[in-house]
Protein backbone atom coordinates (compact mmCIF):
# COMPACT_ATOMS: atom_id res chain seq x y z
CA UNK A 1 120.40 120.14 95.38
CA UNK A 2 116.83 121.04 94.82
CA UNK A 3 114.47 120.52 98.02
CA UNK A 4 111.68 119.88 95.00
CA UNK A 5 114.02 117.15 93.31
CA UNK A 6 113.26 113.37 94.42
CA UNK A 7 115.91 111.14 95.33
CA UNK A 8 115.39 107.84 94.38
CA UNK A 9 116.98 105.05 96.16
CA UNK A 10 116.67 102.18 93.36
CA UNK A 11 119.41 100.41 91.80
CA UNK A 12 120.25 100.11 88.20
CA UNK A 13 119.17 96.54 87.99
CA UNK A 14 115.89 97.85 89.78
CA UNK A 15 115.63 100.93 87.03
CA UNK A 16 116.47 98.83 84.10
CA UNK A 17 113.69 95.84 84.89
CA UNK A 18 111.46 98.51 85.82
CA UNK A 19 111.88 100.23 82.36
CA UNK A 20 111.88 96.48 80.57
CA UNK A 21 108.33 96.25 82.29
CA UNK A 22 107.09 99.53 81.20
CA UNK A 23 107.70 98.51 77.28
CA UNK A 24 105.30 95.48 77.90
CA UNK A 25 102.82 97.83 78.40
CA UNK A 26 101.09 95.18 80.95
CA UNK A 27 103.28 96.05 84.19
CA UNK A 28 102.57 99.32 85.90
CA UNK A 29 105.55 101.34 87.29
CA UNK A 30 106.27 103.76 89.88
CA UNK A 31 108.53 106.32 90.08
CA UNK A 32 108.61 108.18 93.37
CA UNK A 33 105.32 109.05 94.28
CA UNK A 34 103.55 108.06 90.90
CA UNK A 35 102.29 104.74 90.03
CA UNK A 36 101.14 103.03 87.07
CA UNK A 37 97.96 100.91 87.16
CA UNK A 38 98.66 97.32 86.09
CA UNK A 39 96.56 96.17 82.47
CA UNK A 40 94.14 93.59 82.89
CA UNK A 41 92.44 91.39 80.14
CA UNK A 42 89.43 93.69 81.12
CA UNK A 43 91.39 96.74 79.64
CA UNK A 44 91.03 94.79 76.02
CA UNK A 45 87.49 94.02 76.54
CA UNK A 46 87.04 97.66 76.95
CA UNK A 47 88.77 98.72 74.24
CA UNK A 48 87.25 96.29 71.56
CA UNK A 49 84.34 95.43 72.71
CA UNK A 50 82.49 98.30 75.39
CA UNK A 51 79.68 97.97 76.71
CA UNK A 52 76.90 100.86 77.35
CA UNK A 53 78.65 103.84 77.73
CA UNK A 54 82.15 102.45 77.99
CA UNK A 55 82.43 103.39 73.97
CA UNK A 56 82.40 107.27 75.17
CA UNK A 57 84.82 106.26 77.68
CA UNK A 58 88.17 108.01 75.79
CA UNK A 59 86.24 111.23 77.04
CA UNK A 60 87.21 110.92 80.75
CA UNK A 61 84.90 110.90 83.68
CA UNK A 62 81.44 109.14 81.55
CA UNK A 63 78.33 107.83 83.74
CA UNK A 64 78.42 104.12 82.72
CA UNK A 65 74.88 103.53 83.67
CA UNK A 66 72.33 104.23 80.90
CA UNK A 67 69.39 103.49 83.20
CA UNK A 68 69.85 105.91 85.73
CA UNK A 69 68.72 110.05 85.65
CA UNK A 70 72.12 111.18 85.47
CA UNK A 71 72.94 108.99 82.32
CA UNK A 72 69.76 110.43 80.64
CA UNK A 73 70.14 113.62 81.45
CA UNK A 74 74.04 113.92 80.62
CA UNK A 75 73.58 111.80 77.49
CA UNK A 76 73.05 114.73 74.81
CA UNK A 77 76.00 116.20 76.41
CA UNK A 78 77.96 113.18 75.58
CA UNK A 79 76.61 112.57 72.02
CA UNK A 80 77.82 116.89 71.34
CA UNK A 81 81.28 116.55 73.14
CA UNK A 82 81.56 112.75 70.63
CA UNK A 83 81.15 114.84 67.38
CA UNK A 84 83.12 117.36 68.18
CA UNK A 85 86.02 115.36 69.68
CA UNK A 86 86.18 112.24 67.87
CA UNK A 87 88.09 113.21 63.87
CA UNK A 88 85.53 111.83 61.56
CA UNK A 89 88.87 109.51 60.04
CA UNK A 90 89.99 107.75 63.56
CA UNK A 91 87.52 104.64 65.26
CA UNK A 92 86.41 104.97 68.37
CA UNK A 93 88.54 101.70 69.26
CA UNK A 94 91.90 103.53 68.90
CA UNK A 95 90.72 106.69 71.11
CA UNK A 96 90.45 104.04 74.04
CA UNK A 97 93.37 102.55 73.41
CA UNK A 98 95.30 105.78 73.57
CA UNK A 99 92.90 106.36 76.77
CA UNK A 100 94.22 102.80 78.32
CA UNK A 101 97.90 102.93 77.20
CA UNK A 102 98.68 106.62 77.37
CA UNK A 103 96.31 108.14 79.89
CA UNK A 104 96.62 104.61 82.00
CA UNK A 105 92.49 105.18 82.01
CA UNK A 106 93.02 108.35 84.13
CA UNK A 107 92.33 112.00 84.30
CA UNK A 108 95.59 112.73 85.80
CA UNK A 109 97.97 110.25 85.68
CA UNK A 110 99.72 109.54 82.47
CA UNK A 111 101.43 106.47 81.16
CA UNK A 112 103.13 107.28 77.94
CA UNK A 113 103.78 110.88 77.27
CA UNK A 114 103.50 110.50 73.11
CA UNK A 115 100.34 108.38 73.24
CA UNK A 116 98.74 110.97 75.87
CA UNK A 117 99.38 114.08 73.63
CA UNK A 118 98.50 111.79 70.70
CA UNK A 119 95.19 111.27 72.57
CA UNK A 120 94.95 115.00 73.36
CA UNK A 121 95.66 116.47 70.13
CA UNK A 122 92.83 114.23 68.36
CA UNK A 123 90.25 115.06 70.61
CA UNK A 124 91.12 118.68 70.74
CA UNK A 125 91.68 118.53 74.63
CA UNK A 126 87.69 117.53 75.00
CA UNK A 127 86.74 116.02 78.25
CA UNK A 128 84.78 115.32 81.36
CA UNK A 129 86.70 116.29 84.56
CA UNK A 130 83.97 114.92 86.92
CA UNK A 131 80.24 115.28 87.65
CA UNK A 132 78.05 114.72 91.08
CA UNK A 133 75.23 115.75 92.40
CA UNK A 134 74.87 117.43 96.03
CA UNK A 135 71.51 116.23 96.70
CA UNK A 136 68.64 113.80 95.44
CA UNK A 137 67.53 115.46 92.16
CA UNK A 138 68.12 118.73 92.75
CA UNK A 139 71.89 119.80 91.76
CA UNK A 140 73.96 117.94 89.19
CA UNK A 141 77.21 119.79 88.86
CA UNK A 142 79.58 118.88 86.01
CA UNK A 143 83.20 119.62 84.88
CA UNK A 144 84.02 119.80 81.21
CA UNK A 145 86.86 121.10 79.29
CA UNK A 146 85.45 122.08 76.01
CA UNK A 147 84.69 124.90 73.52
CA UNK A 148 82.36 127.70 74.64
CA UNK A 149 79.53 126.72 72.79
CA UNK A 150 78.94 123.60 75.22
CA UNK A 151 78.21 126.24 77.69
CA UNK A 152 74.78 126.55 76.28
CA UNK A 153 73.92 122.99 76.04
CA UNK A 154 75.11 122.27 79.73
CA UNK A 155 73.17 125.52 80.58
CA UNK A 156 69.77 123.88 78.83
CA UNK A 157 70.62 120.20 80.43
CA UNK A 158 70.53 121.99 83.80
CA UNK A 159 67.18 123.82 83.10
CA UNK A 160 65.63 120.36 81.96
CA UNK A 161 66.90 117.97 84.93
């Protein structure tokens, strides 16, 4: 036996309602050390009907305040990494659904394997790992995975915030 491989002390009745949960999509799971969020009516709202930045959301790690220096600064960076992840053919709608039901509205954990590669293939792997600044407006550090043309833009953001 593996000392990597996780023994799980469930039963089959435990397994099989756990699974039966899982295709209702609502009910979160866990398995070992990963857990599932559970869905809330607020999940819909954000997938139908956003609000501010929310629509970007199916890009990861968005500031959600339009108001503040961050948003204003990071919002051509948005816009770019929008037209070139989003295919001109699918709505925005059905990029945060696959963000909600495959990604469970994570960077890292993942709640349906097909919808999360689904999600990844149509935005070409495009997305915000994280951003922060270290002090009061003087460093804003961000993450991105994206082609090597956003370099420059990022590179011209910092020089103007």
């Amino acid at each position: 036996m593996s000392k990597f491989k996780i023994k799980e002390n469930k039963t089959f009745n435990q397994k099989a309602k756990s699974f039966g949960q899982s295709l209702l999509f609502w009910k979160g799971r866990s398995k070992g050390m990963i857990h599932t969020r559970n869905l809330e009516w607020d999940d819909l709202r954000y997938i139908f009907f956003p609000k501010g930045y929310e629509k970007y959301g199916y890009l990861g790690m968005i500031p959600y305040d339009k108001g503040s220096d961050i948003g204003k600064a990071m919002f051509p960076l948005i816009l770019a990494m929008d037209y070139e992840a989003k295919p001109k053919w699918c709505p925005r709608w059905f990029l945060r659904f696959l963000e909600v039901f495959g990604n469970d509205k994570s960077i890292v954990r993942v709640r349906n394997r097909k919808l999360s590669n689904l999600h990844r293939k149509l935005t070409k792997g495009i997305l915000m790992w994280d951003y922060k600044t270290k002090w009061y407006h003087y460093d804003l550090r961000i993450s991105i995975s994206a082609p090597k043309h956003f370099l420059c833009l990022m590179l011209l953001l910092w020089k103007n915030y």
